[in-house]
C-alpha atoms as a PDB file:
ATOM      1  CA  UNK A   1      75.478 132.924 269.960  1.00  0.00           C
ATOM      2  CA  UNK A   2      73.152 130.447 271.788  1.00  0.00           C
ATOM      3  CA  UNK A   3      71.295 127.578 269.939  1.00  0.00           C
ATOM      4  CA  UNK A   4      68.382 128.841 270.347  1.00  0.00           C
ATOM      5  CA  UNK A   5      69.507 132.427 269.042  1.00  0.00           C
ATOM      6  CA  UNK A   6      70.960 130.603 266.288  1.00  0.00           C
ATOM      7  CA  UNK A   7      67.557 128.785 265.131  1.00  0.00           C
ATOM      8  CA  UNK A   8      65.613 131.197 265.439  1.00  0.00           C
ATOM      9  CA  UNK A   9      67.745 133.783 262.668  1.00  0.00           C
ATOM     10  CA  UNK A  10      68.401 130.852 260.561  1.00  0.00           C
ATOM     11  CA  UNK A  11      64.837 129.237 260.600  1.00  0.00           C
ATOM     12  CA  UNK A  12      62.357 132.228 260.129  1.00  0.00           C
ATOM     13  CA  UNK A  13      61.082 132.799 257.041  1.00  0.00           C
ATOM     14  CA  UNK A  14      61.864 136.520 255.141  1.00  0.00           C
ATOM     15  CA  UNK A  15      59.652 138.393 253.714  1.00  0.00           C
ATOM     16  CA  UNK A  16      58.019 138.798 250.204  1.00  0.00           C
ATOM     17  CA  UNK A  17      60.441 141.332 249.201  1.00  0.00           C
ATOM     18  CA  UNK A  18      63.449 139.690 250.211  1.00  0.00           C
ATOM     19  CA  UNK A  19      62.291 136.400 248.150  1.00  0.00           C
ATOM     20  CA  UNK A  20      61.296 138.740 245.392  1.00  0.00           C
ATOM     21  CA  UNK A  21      65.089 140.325 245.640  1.00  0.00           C
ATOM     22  CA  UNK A  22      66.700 136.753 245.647  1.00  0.00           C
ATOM     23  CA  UNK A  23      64.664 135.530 242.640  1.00  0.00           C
ATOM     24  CA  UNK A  24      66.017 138.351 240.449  1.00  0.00           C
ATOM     25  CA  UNK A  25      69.483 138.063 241.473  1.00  0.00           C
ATOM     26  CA  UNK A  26      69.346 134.293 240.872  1.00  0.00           C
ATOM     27  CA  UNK A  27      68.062 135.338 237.305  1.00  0.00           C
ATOM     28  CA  UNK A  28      70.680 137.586 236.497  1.00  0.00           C
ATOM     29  CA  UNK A  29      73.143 135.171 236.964  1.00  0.00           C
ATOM     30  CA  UNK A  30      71.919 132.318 234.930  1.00  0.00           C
ATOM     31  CA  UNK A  31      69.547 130.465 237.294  1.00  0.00           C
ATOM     32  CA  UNK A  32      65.976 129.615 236.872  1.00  0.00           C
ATOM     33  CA  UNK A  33      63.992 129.921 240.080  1.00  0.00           C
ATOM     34  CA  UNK A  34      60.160 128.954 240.564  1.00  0.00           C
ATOM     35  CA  UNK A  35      58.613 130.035 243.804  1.00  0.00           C
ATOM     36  CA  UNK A  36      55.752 127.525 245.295  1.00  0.00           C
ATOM     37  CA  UNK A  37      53.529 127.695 248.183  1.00  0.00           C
ATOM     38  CA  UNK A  38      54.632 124.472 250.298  1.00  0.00           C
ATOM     39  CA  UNK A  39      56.465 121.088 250.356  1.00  0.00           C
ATOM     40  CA  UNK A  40      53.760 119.359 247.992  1.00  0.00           C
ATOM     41  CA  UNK A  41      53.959 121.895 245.652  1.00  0.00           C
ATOM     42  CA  UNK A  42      57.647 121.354 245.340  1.00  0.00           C
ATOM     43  CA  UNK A  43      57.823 117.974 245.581  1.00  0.00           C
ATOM     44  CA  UNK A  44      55.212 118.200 242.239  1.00  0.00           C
ATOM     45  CA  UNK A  45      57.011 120.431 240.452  1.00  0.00           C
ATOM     46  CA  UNK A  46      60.098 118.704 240.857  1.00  0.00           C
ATOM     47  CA  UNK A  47      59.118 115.644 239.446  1.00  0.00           C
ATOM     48  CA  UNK A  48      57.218 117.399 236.877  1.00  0.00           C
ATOM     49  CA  UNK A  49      60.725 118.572 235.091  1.00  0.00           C
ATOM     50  CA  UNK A  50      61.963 115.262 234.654  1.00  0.00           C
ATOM     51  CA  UNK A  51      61.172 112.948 231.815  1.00  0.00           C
ATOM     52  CA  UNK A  52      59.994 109.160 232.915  1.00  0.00           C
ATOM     53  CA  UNK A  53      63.436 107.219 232.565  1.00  0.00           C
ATOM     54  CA  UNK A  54      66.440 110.027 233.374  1.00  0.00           C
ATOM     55  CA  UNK A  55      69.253 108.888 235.587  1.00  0.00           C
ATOM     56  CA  UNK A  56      68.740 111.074 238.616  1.00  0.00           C
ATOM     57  CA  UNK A  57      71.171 111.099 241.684  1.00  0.00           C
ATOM     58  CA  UNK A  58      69.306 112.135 244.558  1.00  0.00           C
ATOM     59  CA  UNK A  59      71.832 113.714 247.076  1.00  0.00           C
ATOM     60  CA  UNK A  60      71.857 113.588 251.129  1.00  0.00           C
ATOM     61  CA  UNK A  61      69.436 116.007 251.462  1.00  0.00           C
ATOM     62  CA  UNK A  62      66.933 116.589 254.983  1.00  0.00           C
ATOM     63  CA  UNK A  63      65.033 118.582 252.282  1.00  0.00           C
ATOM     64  CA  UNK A  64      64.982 116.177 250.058  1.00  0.00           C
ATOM     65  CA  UNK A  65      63.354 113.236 252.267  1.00  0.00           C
ATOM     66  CA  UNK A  66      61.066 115.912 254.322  1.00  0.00           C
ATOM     67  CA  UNK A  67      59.290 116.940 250.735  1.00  0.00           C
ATOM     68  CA  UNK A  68      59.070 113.076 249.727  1.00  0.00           C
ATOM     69  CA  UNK A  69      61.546 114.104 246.521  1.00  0.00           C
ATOM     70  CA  UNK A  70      64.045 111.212 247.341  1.00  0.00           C
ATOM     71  CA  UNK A  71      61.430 108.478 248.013  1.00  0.00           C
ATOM     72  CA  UNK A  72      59.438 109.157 244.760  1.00  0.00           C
ATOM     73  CA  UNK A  73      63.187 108.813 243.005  1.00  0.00           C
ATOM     74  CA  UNK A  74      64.144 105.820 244.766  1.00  0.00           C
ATOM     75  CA  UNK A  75      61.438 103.667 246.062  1.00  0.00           C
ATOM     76  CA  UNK A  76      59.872 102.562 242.425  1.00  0.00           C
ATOM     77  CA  UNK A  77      59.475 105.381 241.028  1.00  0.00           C
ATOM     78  CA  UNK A  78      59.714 105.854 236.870  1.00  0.00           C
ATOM     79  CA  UNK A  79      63.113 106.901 236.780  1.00  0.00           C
ATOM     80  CA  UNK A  80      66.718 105.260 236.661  1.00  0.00           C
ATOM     81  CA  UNK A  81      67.797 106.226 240.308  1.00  0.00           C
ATOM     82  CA  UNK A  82      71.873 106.455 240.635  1.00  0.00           C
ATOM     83  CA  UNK A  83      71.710 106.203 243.969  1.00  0.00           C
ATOM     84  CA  UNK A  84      70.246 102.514 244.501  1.00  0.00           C
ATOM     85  CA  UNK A  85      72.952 102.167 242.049  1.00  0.00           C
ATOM     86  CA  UNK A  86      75.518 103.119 244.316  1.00  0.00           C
ATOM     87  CA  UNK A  87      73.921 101.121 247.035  1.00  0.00           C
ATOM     88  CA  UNK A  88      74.622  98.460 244.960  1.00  0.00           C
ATOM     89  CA  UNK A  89      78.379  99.130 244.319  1.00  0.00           C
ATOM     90  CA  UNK A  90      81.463  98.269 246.781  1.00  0.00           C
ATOM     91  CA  UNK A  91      82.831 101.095 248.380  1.00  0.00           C
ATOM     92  CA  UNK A  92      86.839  99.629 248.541  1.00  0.00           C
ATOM     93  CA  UNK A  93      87.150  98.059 245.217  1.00  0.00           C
ATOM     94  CA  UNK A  94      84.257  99.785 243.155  1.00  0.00           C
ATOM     95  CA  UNK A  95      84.574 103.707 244.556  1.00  0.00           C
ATOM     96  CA  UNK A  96      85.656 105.162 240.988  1.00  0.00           C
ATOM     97  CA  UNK A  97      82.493 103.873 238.974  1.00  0.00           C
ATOM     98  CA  UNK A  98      80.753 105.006 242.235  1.00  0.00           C
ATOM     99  CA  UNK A  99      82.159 108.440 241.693  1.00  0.00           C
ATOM    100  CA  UNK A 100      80.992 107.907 237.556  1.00  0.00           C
ATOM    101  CA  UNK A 101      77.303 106.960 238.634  1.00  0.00           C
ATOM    102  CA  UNK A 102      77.309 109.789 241.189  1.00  0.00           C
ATOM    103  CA  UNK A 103      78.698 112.874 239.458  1.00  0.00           C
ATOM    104  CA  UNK A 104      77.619 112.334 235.934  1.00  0.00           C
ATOM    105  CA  UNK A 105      73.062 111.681 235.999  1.00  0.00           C
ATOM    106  CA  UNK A 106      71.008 113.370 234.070  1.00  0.00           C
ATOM    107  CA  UNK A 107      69.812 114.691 236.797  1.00  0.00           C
ATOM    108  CA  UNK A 108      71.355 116.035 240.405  1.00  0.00           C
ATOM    109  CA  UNK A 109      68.543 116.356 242.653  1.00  0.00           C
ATOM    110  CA  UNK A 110      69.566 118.479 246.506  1.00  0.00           C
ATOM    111  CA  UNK A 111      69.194 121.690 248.632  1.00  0.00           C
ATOM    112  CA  UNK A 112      71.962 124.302 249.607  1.00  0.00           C
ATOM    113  CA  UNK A 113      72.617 125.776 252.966  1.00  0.00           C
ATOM    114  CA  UNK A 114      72.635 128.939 252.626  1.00  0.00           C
ATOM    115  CA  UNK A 115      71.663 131.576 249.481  1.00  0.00           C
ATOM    116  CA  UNK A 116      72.705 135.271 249.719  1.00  0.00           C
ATOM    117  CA  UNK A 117      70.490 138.086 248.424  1.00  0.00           C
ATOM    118  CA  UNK A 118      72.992 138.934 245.789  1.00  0.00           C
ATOM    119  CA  UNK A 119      72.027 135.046 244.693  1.00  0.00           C
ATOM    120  CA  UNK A 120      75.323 133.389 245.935  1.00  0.00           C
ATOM    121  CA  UNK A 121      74.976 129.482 246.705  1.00  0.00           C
ATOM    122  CA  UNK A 122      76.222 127.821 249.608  1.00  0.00           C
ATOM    123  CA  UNK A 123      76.624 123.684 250.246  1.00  0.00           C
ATOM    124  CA  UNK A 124      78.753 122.323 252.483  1.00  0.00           C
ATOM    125  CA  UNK A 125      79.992 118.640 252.768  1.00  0.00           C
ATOM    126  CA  UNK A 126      82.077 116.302 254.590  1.00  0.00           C
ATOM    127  CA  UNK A 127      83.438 114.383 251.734  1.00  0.00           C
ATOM    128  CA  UNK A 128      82.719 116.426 248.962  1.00  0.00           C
ATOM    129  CA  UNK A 129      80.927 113.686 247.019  1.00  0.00           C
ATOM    130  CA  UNK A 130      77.980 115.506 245.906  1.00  0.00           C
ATOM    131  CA  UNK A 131      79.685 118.677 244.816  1.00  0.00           C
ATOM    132  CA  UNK A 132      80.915 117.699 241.561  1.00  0.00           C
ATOM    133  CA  UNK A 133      77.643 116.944 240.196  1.00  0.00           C
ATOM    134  CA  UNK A 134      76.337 120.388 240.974  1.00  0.00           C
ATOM    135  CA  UNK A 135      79.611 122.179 240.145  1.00  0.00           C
ATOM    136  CA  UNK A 136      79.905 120.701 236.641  1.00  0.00           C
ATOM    137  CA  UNK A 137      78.955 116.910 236.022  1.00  0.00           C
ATOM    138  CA  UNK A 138      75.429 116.591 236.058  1.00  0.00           C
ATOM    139  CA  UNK A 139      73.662 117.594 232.638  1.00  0.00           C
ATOM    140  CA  UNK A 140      70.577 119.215 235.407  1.00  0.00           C
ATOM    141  CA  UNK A 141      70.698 120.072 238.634  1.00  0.00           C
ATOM    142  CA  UNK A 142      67.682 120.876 240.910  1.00  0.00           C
ATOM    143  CA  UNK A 143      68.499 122.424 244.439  1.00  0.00           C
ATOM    144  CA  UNK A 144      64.913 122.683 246.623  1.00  0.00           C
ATOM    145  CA  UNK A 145      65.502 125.460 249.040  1.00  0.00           C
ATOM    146  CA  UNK A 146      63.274 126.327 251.877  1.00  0.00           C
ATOM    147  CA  UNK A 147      63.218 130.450 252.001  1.00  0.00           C
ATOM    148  CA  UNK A 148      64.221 129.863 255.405  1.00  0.00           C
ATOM    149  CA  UNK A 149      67.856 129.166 253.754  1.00  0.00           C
ATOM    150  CA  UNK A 150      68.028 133.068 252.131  1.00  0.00           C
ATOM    151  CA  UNK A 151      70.331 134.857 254.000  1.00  0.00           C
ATOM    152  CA  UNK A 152      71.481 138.742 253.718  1.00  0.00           C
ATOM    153  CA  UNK A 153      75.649 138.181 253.151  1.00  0.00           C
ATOM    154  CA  UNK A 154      78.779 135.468 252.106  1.00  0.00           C
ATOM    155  CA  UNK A 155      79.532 135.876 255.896  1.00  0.00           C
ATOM    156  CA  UNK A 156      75.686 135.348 257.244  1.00  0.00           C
ATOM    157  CA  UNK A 157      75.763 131.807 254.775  1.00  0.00           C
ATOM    158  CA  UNK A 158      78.705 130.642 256.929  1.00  0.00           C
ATOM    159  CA  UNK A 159      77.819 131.321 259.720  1.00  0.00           C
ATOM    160  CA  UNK A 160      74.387 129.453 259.077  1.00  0.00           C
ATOM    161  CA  UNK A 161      76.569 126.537 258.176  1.00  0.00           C
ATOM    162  CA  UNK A 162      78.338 126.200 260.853  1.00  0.00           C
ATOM    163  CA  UNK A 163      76.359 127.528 263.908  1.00  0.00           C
ATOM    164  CA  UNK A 164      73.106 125.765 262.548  1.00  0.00           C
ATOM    165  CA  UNK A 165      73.226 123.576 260.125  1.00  0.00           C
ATOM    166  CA  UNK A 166      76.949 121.706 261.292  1.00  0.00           C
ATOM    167  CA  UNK A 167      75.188 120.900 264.661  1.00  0.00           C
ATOM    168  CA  UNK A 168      72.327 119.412 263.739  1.00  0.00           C
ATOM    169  CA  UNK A 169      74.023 117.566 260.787  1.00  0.00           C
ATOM    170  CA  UNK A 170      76.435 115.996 263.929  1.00  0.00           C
ATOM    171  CA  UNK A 171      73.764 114.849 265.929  1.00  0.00           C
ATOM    172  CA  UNK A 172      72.449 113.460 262.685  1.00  0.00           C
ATOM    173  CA  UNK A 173      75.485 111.516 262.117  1.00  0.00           C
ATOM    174  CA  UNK A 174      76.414 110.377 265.856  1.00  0.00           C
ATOM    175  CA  UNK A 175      72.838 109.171 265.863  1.00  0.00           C
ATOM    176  CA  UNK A 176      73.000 107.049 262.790  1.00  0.00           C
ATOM    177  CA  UNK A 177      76.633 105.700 262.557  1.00  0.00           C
ATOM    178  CA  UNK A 178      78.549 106.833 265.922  1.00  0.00           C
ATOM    179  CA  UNK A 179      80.544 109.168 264.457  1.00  0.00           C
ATOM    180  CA  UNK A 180      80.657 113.054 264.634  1.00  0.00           C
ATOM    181  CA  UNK A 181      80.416 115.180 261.379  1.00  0.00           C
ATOM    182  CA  UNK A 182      82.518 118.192 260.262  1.00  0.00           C
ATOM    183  CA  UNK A 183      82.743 120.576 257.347  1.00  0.00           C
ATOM    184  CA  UNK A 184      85.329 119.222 254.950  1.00  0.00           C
ATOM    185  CA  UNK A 185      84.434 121.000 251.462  1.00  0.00           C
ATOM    186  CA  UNK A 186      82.019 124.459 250.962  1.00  0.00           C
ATOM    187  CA  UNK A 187      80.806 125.033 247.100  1.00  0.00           C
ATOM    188  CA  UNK A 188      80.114 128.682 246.712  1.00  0.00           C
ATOM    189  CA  UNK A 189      78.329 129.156 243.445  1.00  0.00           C
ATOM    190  CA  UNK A 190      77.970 132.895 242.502  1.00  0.00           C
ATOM    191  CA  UNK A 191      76.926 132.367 238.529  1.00  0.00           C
ATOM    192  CA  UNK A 192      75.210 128.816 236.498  1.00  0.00           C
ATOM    193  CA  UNK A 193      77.994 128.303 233.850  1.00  0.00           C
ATOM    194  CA  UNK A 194      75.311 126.888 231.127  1.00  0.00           C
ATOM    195  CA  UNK A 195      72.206 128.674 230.284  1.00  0.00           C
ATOM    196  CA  UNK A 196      69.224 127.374 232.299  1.00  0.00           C
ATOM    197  CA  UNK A 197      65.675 128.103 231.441  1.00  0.00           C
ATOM    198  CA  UNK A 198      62.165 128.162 232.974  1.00  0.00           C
ATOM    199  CA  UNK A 199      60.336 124.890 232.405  1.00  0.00           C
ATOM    200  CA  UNK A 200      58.371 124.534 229.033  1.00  0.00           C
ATOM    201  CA  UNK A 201      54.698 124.500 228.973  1.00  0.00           C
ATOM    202  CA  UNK A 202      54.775 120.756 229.750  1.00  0.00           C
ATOM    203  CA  UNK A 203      56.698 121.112 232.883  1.00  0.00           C
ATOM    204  CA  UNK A 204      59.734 119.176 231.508  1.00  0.00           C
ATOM    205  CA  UNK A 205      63.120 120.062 230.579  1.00  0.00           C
ATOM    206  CA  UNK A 206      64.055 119.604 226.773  1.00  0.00           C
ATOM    207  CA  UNK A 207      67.351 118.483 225.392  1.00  0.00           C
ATOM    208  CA  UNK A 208      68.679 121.717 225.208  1.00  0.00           C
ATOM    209  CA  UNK A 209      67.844 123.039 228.399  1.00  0.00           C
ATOM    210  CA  UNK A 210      70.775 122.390 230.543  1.00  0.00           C
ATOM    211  CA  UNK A 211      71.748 124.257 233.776  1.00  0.00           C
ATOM    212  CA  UNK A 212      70.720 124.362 237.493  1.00  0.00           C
ATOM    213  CA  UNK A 213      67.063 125.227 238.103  1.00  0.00           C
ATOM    214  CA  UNK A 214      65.731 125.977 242.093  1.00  0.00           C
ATOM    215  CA  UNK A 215      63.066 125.506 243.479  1.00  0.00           C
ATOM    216  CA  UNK A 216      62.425 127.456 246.391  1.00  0.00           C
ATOM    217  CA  UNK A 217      59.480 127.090 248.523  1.00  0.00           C
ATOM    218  CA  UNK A 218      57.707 129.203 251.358  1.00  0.00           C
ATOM    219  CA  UNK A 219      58.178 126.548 254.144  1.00  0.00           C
ATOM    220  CA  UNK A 220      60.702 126.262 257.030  1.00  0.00           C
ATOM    221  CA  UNK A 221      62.316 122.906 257.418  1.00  0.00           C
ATOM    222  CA  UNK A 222      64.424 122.180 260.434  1.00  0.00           C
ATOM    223  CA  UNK A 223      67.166 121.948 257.637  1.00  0.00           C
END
């Protein structure tokens, strides 16, 4: 498959029905989904579901900066960020309080690669670093999906990860620090272990109302 074959199956938008089809399986197996219109939208309703003061660990995430999700975390925003934490930690001597910070906020804030219509989750990682927060140590997690990302099987989500996403992840990388990237670690998700609900009538999540929430929006990032 060519590049250009490649982004143009994994960067055109489905249909209603399709999104309507994902939504429910998502439901059925414990996650909350809201659908939104655009990037603002879900940038809003983000931040709307998390209390002024939360720890929140925002996660490398394209979709993340593109919606301006990781700047309103981290630039001054009301909320305890974990990851100018980090930035504050040394890597050699400091890496398992690093790991504490990073897998354990009250909130884990990133995107997936790939979701299946039977309402599968994909994320791949180099390092794995941000998987244990979504698999089991964060109290929340919010993935932002572009419906781009919604793909038909198990074997279409690899193959987005690794003939689109990997490639433009490596030029990514090699741009920034020199180095090529790789796939190291995939977290397939097929079921939330905890309960999650839909957000109250404030927009914010209660103490009780732990699980993984996404937020999937009708926009195509080059993600």
């Amino acid at each position: 498959m060519t590049t250009t074959n490649a982004t143009d199956r994994f960067t055109e938008l489905p249909d209603d029905q399709t999104i309507a089809d994902t939504v429910v399986a998502l439901e059925e197996h414990g996650f909350s989904v809201e659908v939104v219109d655009d990037l603002d939208a879900a940038r809003e309703t983000v931040l709307a579901r998390i209390p002024e003061g939360s720890s929140v660990m925002t996660n490398p995430s394209v979709t993340l900066q593109e919606t301006g999700i990781r700047g309103a975390i981290d630039d001054g925003g009301p909320y305890d960020s974990a990851r100018n934490k980090l930035n504050e930690l040394d890597f050699a001597t400091q890496l398992q309080e690093m790991k504490k910070i990073g897998g354990q906020p009250d909130f884990s804030l990133g995107s997936v690669h790939a979701i299946t219509r039977e309402g599968a989750l994909f994320i791949a990682s180099a390092s794995g670093s941000q998987l244990a927060s979504y698999a089991w140590g964060a109290t929340n997690v919010i993935l932002v999906v572009g419906a781009q990302k919604l793909v038909s099987t198990a074997e279409a989500a690899r193959e987005r990860i690794f003939e689109y996403s990997l490639p433009l992840e490596d030029a990514r990388a090699y741009a920034a620090y020199g180095q090529n990237s790789f796939v190291g670690k995939i977290l397939e998700t097929t079921r939330s272990s905890r309960t999650a609900s839909t957000s109250s009538s404030s927009g914010r999540w209660s103490g009780s109302d732990r699980g993984k929430h996404l937020e999937l929006f009708r926009a195509s990032l080059k993600a």
